[in-house]
N, C-alpha and C. Protein backbone atom coordinates (compact mmCIF):
# COMPACT_ATOMS: atom_id res chain seq x y z
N UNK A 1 97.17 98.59 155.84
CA UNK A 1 96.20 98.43 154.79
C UNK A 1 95.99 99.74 154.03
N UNK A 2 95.81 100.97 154.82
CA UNK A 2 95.73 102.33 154.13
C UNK A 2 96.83 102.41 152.71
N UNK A 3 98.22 101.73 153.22
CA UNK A 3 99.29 102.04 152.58
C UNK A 3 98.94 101.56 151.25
N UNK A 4 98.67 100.09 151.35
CA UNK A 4 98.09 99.60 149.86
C UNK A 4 97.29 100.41 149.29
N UNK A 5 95.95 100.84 149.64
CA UNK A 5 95.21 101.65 149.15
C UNK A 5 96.04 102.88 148.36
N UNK A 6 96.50 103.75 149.29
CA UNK A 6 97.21 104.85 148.55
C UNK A 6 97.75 104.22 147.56
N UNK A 7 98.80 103.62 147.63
CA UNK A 7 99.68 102.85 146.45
C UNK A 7 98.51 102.52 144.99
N UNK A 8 97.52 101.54 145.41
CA UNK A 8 96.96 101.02 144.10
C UNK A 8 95.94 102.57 143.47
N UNK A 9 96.06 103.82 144.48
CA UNK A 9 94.82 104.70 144.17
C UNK A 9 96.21 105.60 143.52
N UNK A 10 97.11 105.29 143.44
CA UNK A 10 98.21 106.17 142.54
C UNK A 10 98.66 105.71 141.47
N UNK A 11 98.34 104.13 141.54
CA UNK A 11 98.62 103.64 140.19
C UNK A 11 97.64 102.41 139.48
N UNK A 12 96.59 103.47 139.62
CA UNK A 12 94.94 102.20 138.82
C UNK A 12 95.33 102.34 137.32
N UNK A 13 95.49 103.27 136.76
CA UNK A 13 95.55 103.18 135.67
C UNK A 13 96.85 102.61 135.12
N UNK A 14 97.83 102.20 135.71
CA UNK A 14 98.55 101.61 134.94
C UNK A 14 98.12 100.32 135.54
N UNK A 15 97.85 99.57 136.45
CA UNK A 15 97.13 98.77 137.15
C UNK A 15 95.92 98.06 136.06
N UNK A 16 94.82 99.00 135.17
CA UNK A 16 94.21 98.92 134.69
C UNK A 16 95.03 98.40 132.95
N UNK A 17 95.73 99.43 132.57
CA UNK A 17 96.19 98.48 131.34
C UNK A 17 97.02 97.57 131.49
N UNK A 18 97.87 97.27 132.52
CA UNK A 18 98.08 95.82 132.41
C UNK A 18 97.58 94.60 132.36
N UNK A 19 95.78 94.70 133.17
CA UNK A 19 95.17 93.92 133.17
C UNK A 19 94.91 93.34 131.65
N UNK A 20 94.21 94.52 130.93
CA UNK A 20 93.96 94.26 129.77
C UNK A 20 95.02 93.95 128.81
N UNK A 21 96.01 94.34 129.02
CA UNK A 21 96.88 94.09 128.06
C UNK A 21 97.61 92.59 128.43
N UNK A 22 97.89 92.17 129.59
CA UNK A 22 97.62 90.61 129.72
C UNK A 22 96.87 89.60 129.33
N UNK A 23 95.20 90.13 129.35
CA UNK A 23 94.53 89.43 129.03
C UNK A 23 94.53 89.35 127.79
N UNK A 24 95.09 90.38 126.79
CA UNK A 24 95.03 90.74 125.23
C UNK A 24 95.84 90.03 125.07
N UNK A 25 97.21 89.79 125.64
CA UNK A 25 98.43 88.74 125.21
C UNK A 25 98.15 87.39 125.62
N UNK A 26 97.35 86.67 126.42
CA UNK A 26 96.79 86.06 126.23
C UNK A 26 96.26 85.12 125.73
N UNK A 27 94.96 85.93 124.74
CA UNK A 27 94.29 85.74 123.77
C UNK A 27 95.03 85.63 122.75
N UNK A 28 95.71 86.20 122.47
CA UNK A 28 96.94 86.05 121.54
C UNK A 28 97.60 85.03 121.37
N UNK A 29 98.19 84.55 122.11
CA UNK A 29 98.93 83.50 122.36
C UNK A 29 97.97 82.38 122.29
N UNK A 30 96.52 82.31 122.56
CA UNK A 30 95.95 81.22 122.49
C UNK A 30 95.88 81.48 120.97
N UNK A 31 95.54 82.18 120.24
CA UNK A 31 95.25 82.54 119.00
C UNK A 31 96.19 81.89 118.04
N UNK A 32 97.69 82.18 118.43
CA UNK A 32 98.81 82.20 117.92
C UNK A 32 99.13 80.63 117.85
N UNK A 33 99.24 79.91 119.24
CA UNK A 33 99.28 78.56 119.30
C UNK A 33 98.31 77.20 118.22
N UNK A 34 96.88 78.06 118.37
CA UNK A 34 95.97 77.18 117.52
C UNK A 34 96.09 77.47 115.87
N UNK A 35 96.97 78.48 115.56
CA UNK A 35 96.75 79.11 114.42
C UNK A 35 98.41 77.66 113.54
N UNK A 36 99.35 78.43 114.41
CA UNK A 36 100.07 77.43 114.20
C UNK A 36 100.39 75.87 114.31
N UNK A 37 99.79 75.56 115.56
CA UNK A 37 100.31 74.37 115.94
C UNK A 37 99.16 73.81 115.49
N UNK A 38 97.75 74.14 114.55
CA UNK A 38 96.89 73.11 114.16
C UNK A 38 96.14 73.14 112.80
N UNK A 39 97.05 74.32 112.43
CA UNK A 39 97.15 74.15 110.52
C UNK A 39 96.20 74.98 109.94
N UNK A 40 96.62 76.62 110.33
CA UNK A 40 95.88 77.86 109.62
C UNK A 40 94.87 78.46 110.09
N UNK A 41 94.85 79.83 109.51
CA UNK A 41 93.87 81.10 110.09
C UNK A 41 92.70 80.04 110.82
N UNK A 42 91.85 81.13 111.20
CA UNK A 42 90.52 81.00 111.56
C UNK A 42 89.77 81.14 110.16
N UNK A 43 88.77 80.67 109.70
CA UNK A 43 87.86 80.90 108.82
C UNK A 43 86.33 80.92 109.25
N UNK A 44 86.12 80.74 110.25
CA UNK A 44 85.00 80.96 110.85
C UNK A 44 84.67 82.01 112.33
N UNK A 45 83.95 82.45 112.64
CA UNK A 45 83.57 82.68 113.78
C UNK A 45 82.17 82.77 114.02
N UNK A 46 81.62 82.11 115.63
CA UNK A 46 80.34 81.73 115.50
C UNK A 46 79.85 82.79 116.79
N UNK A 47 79.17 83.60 116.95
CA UNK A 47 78.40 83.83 118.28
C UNK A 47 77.19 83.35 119.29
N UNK A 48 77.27 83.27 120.14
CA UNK A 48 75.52 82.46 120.00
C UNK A 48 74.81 83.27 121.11
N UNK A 49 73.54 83.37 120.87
CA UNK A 49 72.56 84.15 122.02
C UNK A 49 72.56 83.90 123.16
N UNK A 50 73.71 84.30 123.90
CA UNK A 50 73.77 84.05 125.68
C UNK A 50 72.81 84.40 126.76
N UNK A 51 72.32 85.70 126.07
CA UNK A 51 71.13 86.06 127.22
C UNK A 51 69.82 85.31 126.66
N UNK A 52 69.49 84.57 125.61
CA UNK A 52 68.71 83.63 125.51
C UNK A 52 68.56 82.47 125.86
N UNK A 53 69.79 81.71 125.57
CA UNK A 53 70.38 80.48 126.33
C UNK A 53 70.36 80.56 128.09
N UNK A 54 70.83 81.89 128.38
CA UNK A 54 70.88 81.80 129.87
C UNK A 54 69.63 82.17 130.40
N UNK A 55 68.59 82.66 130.08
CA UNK A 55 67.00 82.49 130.60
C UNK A 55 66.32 81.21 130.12
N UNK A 56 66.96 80.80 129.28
CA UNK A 56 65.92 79.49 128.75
C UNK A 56 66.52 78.35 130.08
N UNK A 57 68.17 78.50 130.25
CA UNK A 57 68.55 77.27 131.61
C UNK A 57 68.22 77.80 132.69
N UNK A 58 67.77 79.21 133.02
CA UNK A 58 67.52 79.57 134.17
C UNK A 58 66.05 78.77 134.63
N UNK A 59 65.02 79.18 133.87
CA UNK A 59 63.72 78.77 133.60
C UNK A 59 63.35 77.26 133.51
N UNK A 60 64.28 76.33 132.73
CA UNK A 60 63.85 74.72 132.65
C UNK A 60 64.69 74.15 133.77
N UNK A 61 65.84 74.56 134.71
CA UNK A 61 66.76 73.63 135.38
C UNK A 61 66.32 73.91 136.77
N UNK A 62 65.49 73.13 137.48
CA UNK A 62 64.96 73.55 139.05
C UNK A 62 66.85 73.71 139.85
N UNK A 63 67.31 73.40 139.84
CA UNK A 63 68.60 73.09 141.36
C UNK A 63 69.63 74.44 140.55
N UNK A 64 69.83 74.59 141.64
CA UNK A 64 70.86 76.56 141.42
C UNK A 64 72.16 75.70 141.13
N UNK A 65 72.41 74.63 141.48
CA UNK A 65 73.67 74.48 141.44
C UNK A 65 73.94 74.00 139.92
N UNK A 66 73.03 73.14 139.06
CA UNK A 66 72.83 72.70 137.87
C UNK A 66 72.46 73.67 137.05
N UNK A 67 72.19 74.95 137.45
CA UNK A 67 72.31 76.34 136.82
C UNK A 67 73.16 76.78 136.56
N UNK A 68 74.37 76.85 137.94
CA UNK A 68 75.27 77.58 137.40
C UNK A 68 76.40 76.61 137.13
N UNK A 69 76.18 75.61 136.89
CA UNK A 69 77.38 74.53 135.83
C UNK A 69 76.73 74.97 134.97
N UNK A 70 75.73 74.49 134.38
CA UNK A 70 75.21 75.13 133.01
C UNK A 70 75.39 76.11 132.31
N UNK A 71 75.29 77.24 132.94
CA UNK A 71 76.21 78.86 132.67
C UNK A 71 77.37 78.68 132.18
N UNK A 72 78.19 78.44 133.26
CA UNK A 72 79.41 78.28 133.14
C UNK A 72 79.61 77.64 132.00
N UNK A 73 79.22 76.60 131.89
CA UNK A 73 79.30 75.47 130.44
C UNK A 73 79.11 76.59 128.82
N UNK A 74 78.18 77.31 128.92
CA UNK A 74 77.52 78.04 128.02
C UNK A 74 78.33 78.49 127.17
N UNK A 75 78.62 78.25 126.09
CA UNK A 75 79.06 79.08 125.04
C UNK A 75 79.25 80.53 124.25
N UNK A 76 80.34 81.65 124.85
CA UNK A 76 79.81 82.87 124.12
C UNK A 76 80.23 82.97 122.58
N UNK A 77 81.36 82.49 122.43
CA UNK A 77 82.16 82.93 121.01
C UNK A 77 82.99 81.63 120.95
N UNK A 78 82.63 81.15 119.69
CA UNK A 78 83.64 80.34 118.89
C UNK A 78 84.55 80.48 118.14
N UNK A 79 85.29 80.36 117.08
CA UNK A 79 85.99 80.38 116.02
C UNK A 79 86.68 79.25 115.90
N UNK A 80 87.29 79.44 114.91
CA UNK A 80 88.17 77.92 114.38
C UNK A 80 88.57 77.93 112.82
N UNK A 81 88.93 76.66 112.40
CA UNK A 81 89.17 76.53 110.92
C UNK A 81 88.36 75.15 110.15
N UNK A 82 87.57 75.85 109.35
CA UNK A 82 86.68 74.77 108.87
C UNK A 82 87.60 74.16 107.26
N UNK A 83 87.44 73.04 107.77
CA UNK A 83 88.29 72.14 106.20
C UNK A 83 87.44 72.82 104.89
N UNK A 84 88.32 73.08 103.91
CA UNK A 84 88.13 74.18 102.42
C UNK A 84 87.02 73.09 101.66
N UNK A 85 87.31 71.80 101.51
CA UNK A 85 86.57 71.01 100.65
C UNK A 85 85.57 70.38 101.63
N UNK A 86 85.67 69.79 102.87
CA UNK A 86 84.72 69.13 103.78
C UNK A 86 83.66 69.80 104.13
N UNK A 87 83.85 70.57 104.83
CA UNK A 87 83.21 71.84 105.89
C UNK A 87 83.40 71.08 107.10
N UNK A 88 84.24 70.48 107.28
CA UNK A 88 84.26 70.03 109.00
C UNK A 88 85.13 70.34 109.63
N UNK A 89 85.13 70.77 111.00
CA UNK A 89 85.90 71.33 111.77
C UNK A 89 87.59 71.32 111.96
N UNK A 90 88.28 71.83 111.36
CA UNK A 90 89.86 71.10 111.35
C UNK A 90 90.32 71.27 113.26
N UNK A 91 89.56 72.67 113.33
CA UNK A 91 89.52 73.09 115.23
C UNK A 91 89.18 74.01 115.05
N UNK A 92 89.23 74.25 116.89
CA UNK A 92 87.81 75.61 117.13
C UNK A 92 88.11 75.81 118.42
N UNK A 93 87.85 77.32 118.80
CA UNK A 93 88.14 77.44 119.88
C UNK A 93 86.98 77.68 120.60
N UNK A 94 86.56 77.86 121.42
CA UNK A 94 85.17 78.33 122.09
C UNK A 94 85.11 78.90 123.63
N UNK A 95 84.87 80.31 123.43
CA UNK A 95 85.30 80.64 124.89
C UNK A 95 83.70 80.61 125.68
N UNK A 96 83.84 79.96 126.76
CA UNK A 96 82.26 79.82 127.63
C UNK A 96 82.76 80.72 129.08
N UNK A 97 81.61 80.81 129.60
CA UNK A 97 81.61 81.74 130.48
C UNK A 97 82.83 81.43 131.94
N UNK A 98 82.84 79.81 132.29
CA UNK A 98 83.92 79.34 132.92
C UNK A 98 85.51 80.06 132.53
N UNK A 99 85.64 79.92 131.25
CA UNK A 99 87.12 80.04 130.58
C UNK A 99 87.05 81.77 130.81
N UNK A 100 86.06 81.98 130.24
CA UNK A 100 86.21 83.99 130.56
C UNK A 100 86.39 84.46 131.59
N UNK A 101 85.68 83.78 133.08
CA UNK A 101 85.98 84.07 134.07
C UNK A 101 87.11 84.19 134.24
N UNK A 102 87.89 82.40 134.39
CA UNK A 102 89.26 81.99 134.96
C UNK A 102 90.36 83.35 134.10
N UNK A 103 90.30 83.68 132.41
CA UNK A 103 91.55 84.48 131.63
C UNK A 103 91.35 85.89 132.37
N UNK A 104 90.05 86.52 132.92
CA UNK A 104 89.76 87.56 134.05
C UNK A 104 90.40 87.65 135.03
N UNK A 105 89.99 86.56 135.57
CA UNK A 105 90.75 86.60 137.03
C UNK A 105 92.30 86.59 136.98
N UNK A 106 92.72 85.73 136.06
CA UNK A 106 94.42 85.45 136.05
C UNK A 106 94.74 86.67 135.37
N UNK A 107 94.15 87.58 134.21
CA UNK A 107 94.71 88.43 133.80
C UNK A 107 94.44 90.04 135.07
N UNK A 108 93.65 89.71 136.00
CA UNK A 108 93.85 90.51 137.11
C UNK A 108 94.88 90.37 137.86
N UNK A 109 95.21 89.26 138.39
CA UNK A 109 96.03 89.37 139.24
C UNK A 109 97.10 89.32 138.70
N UNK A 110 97.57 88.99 137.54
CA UNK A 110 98.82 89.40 136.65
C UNK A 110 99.14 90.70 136.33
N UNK A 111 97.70 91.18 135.74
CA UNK A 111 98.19 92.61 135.78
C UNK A 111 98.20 93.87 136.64
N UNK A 112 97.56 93.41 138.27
CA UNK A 112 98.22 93.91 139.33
C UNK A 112 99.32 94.16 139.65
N UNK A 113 99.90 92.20 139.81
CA UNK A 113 101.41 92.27 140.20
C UNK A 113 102.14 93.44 139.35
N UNK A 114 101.98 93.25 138.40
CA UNK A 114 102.86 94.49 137.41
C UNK A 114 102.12 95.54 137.17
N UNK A 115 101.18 95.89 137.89
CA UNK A 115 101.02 97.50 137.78
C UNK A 115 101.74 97.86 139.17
N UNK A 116 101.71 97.24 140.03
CA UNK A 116 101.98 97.43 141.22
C UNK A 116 103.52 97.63 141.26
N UNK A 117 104.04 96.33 140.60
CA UNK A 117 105.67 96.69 140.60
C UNK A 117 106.00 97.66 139.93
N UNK A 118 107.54 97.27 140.02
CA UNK A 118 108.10 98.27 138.21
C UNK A 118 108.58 99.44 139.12
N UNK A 119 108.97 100.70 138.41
CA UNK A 119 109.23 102.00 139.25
C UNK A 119 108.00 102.87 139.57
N UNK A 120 108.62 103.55 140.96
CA UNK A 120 107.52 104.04 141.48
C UNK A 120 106.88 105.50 140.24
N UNK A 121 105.95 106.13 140.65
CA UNK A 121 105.14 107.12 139.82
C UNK A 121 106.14 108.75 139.91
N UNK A 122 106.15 109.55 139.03
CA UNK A 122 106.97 110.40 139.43
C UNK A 122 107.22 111.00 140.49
N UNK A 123 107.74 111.42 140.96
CA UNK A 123 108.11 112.26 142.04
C UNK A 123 107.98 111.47 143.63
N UNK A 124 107.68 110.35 142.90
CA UNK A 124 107.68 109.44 143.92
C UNK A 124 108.79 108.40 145.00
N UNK A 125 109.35 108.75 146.12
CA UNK A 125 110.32 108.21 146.75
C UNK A 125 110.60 106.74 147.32
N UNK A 126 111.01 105.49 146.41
CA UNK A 126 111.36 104.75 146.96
C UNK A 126 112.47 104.37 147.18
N UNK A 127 112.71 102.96 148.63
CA UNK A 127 113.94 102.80 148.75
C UNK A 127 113.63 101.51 148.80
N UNK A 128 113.98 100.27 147.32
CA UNK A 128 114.19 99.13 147.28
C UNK A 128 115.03 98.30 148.00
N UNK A 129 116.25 99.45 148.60
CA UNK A 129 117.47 98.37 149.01
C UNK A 129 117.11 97.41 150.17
N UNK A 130 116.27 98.16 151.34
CA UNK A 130 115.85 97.55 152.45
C UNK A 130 115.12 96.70 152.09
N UNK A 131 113.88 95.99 151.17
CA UNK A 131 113.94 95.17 150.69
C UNK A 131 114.40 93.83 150.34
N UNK A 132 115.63 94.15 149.29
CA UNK A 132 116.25 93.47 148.37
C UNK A 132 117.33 92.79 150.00
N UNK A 133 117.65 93.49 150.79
CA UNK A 133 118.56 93.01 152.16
C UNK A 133 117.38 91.86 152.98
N UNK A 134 116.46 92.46 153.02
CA UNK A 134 115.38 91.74 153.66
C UNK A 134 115.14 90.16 153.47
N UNK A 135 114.79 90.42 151.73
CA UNK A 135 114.87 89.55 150.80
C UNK A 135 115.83 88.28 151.21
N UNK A 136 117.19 88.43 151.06
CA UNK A 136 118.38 87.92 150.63
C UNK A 136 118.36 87.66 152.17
N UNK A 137 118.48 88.00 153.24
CA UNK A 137 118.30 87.73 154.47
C UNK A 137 117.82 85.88 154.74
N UNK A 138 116.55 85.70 154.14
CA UNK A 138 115.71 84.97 154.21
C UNK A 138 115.85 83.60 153.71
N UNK A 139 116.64 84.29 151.79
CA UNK A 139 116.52 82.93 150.85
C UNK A 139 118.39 82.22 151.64
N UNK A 140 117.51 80.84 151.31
CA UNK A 140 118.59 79.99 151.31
C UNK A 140 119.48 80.27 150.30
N UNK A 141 121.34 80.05 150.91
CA UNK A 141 122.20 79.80 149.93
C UNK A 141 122.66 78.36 149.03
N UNK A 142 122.20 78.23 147.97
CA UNK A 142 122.12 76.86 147.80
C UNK A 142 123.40 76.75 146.70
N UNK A 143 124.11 75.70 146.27
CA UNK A 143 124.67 75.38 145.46
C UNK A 143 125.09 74.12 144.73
N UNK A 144 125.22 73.90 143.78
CA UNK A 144 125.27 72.56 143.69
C UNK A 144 126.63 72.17 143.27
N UNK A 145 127.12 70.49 143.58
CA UNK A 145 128.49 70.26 143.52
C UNK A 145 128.49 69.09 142.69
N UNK A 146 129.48 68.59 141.61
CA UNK A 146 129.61 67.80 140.91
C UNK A 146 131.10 67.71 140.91
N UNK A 147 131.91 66.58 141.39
CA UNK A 147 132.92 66.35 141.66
C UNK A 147 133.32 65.23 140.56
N UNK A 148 133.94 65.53 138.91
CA UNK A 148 134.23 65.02 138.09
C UNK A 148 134.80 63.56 138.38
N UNK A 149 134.54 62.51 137.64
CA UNK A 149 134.72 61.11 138.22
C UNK A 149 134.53 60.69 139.22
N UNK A 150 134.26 61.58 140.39
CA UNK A 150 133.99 60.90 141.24
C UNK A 150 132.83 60.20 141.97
N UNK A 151 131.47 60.25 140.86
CA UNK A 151 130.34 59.95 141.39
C UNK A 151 129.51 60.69 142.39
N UNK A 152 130.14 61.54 142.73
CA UNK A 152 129.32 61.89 143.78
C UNK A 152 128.75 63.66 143.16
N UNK A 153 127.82 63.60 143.40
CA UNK A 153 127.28 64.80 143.19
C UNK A 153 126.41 65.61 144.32
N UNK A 154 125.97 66.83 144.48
CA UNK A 154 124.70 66.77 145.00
C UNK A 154 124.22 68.56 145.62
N UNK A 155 123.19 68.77 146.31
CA UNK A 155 122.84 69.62 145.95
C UNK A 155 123.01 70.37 147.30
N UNK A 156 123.66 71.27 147.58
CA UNK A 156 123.65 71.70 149.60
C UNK A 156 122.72 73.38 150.00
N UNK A 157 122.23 73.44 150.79
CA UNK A 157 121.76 74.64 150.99
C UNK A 157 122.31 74.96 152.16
N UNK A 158 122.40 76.21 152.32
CA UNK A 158 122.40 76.92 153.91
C UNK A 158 121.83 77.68 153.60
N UNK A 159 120.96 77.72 155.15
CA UNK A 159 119.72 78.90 155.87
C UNK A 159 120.35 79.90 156.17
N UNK A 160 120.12 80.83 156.80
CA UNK A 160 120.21 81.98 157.38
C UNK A 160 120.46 81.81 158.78
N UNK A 161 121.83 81.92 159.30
CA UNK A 161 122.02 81.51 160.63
C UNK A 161 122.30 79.91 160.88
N UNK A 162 122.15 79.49 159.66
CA UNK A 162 122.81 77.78 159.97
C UNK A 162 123.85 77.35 159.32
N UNK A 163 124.08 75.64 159.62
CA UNK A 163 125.57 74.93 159.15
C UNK A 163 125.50 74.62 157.32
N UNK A 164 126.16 74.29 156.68
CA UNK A 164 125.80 73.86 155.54
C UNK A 164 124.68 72.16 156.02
N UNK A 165 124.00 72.17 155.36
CA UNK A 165 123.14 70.91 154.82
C UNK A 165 122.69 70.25 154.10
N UNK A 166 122.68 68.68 153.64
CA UNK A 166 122.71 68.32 152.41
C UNK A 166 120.57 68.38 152.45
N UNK A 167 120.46 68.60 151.11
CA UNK A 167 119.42 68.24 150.36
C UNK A 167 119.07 67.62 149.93
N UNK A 168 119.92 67.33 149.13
CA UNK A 168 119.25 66.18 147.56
C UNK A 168 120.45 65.82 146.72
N UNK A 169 120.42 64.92 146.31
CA UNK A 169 121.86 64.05 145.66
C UNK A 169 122.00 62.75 146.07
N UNK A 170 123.08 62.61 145.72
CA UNK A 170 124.13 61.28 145.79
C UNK A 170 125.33 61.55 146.02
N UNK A 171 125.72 60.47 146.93
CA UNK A 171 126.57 60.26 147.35
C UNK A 171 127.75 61.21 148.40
N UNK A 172 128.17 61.03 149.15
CA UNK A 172 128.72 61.94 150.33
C UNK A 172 128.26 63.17 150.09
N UNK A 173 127.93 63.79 151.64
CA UNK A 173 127.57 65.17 151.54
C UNK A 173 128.40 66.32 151.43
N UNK A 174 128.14 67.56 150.48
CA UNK A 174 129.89 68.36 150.97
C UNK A 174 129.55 69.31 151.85
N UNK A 175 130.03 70.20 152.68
CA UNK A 175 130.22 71.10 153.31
C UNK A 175 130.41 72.59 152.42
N UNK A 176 129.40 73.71 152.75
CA UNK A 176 129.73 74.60 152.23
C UNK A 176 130.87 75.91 153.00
């Protein structure tokens, strides 16, 4: 456990902008998707008073648990594209406190994994190969066979230390 520690206490800060910069690509990509795939910019953006909203449900909702759905439910930031001649919503995005959590959390542990990987920090000594042997040790060798006209196809693996074995397919099994 120490070892992790050292490791993530040598590399927080790159640890740290990956987070954000995941979560920034992201947002992006949600941005990017609604922008395109539902017919132009944003023309609006709405904010709404969260620490008002969230004492007013704290205060009227007796049960903690109907509190914190409610929260969660809560609305911080909208945007969208309002129709030029209507004014009605063409779409909108709306991030509530649920959705901010969940793009947090996933953009943490995303941007762990890759602060964590990648090459080590300067002057720093690793040896991947033991690893990568470790690795390959473990995974199954799989391959798949398609024997032209003859119907039979299919998919074989071998373990580590075993015979060939069929998987998945049709028709006779082959031998690797």
């Amino acid at each position: 456990m120490s070892a992790v520690v050292a490791v993530v206490g040598r590399r927080w800060r790159r640890i740290v902008v990956c987070i954000v910069a995941v979560f920034l690509v992201y947002q992006a990509v949600i941005g990017a998707l609604l922008v395109v795939g539902l017919g132009g910019r944003p023309n609006f953006v709405r904010t709404y008073p969260v620490w008002a909203n969230a004492r007013r449900i704290v205060a009227l909702t007796p049960s903690v648990s109907d509190v914190v759905v409610l929260l969660a439910r809560e609305p911080i930031v909208e945007y969208g594209r309002l129709h030029p001649q209507f004014g009605a919503a063409v779409w909108s995005f709306e991030l509530t406190w649920s959705s901010l959590l969940f793009y947090l959390s996933f953009s943490a542990l995303l941007g762990v994994a890759l602060g964590l990987g990648g090459a080590p920090p300067a002057g720093a000594v690793s040896d991947r190969s033991a690893e990568r042997d470790w690795l390959a040790s473990w995974a199954p060798a799989c391959r798949h066979s398609l024997t032209a006209g003859s119907g039979r196809s299919g998919f074989s693996c071998r373990s580590p230390g075993s015979r060939a074995r069929r998987s998945s397919g049709s028709g006779a099994s082959s031998r690797s």
